[in-house]
C-alpha atoms as a PDB file:
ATOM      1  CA  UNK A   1       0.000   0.000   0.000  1.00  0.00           C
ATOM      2  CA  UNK A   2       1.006   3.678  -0.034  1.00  0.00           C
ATOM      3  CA  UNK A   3       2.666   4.924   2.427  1.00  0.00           C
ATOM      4  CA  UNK A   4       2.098   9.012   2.716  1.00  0.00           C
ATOM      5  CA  UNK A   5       5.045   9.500   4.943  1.00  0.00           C
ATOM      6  CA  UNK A   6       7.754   7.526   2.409  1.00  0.00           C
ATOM      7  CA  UNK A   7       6.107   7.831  -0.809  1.00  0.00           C
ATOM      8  CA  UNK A   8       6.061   4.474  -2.181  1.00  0.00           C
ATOM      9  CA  UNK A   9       4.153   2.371  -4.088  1.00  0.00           C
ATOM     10  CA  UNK A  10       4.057  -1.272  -2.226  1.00  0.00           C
ATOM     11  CA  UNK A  11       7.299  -2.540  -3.747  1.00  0.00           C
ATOM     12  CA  UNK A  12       7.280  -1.242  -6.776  1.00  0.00           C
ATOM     13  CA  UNK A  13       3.116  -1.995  -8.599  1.00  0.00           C
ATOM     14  CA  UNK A  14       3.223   1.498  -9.787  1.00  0.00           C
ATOM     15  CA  UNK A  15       6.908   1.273 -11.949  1.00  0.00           C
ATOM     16  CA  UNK A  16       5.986  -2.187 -12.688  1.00  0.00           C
ATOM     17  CA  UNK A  17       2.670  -1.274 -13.980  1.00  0.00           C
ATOM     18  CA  UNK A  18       4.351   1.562 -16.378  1.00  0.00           C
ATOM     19  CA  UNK A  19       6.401  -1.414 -17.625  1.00  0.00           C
ATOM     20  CA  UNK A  20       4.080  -3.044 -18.794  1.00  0.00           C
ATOM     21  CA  UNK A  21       2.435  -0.558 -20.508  1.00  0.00           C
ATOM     22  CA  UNK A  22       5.433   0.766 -22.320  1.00  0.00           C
ATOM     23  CA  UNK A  23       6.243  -3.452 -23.418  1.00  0.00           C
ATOM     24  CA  UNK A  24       2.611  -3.492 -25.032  1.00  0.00           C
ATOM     25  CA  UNK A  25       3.033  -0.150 -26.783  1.00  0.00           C
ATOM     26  CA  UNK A  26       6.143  -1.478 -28.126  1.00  0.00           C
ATOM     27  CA  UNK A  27       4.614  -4.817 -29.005  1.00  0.00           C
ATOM     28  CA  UNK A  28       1.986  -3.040 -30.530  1.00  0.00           C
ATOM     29  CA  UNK A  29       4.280  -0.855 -33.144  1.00  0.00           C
ATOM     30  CA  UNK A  30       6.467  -3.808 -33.583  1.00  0.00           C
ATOM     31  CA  UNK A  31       3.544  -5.704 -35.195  1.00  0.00           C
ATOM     32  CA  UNK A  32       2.411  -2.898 -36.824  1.00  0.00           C
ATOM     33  CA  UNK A  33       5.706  -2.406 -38.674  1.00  0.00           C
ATOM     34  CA  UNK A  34       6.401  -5.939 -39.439  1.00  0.00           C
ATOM     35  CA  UNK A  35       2.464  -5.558 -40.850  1.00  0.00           C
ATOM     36  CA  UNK A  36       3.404  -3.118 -42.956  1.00  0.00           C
ATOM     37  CA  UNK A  37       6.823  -4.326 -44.323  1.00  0.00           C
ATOM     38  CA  UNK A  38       5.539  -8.123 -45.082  1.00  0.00           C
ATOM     39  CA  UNK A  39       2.777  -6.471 -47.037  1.00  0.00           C
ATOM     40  CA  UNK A  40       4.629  -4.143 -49.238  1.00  0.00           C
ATOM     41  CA  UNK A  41       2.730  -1.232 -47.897  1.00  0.00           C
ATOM     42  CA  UNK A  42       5.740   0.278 -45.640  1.00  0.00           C
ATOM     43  CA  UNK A  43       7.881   0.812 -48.986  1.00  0.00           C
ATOM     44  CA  UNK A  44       7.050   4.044 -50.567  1.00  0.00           C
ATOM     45  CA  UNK A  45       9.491   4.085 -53.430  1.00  0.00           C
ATOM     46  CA  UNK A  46       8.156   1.315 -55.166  1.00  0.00           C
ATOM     47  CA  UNK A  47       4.565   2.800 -55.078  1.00  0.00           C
ATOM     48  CA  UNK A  48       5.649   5.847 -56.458  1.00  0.00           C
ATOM     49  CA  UNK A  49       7.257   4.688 -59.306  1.00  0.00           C
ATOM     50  CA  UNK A  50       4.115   3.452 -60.996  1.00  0.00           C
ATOM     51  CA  UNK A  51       2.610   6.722 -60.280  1.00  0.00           C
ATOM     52  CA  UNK A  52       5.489   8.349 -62.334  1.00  0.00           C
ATOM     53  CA  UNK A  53       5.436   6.194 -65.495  1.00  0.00           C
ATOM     54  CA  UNK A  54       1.742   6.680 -65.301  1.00  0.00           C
ATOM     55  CA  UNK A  55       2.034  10.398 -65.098  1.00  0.00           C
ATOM     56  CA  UNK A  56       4.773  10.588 -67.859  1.00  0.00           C
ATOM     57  CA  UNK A  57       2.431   8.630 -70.605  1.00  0.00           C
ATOM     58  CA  UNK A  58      -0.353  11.109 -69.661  1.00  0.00           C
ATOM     59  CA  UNK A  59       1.928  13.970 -70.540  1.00  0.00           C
ATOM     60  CA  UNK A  60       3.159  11.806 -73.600  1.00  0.00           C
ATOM     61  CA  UNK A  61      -0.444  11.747 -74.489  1.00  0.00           C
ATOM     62  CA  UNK A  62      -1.339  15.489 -74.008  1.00  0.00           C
ATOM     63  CA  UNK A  63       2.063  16.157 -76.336  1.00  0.00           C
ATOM     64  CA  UNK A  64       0.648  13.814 -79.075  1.00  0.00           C
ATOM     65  CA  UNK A  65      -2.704  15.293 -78.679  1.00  0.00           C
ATOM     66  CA  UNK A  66      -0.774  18.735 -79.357  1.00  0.00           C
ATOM     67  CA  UNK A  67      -2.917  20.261 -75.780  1.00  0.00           C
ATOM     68  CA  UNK A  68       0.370  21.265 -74.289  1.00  0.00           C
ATOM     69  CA  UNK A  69       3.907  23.088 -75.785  1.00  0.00           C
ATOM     70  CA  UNK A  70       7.203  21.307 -76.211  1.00  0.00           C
ATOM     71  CA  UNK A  71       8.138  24.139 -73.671  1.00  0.00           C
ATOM     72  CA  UNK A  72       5.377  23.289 -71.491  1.00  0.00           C
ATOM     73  CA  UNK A  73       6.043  19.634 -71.984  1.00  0.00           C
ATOM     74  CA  UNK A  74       9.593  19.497 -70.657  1.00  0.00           C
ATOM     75  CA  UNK A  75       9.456  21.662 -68.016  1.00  0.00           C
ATOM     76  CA  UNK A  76       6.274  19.348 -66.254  1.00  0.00           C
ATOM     77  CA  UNK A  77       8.184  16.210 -67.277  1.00  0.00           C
ATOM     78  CA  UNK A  78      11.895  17.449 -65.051  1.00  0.00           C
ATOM     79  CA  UNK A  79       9.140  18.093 -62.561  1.00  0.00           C
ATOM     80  CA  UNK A  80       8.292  14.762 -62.948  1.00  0.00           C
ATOM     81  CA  UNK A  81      11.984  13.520 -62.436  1.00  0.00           C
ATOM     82  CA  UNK A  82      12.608  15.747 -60.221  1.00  0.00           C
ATOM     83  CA  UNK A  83      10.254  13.828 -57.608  1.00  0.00           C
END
């Protein structure tokens, strides 16, 4: 039990107790990672590669169509690179 005049805890339940806690968060964001990394979902340079090649035929397209400069056309596609 607590005792006012010492200020403890009755050997220790209250540090103990924060233990505990702190080994489920970790638990907890360990699985989550591991989740995310076995699925494929944790790596973001592979999903934005897709998004890249997709947005570079869609300028490709708006060149052919004639909607957009050559000017125009290189400076969104070193955007493009760029990220």
């Amino acid at each position: 039990m607590y005792d006012m005049m010492n200020g403890n805890w009755g050997s220790g339940m209250f540090v103990s107790g924060l233990i505990w806690i702190l080994f489920l968060v970790l638990l907890i964001v360990l699985i989550i990672f591991l989740v995310n990394k076995l699925s494929g979902t944790g790596n973001s340079s592979s999903s934005t590669a897709p998004l890249r090649d997709e947005s570079l035929n869609i300028l490709k397209e708006r060149f052919a169509r004639g909607e957009i400069s050559e000017e125009e056309y290189d400076r969104i596609k070193q955007k493009l690179k760029e990220k």
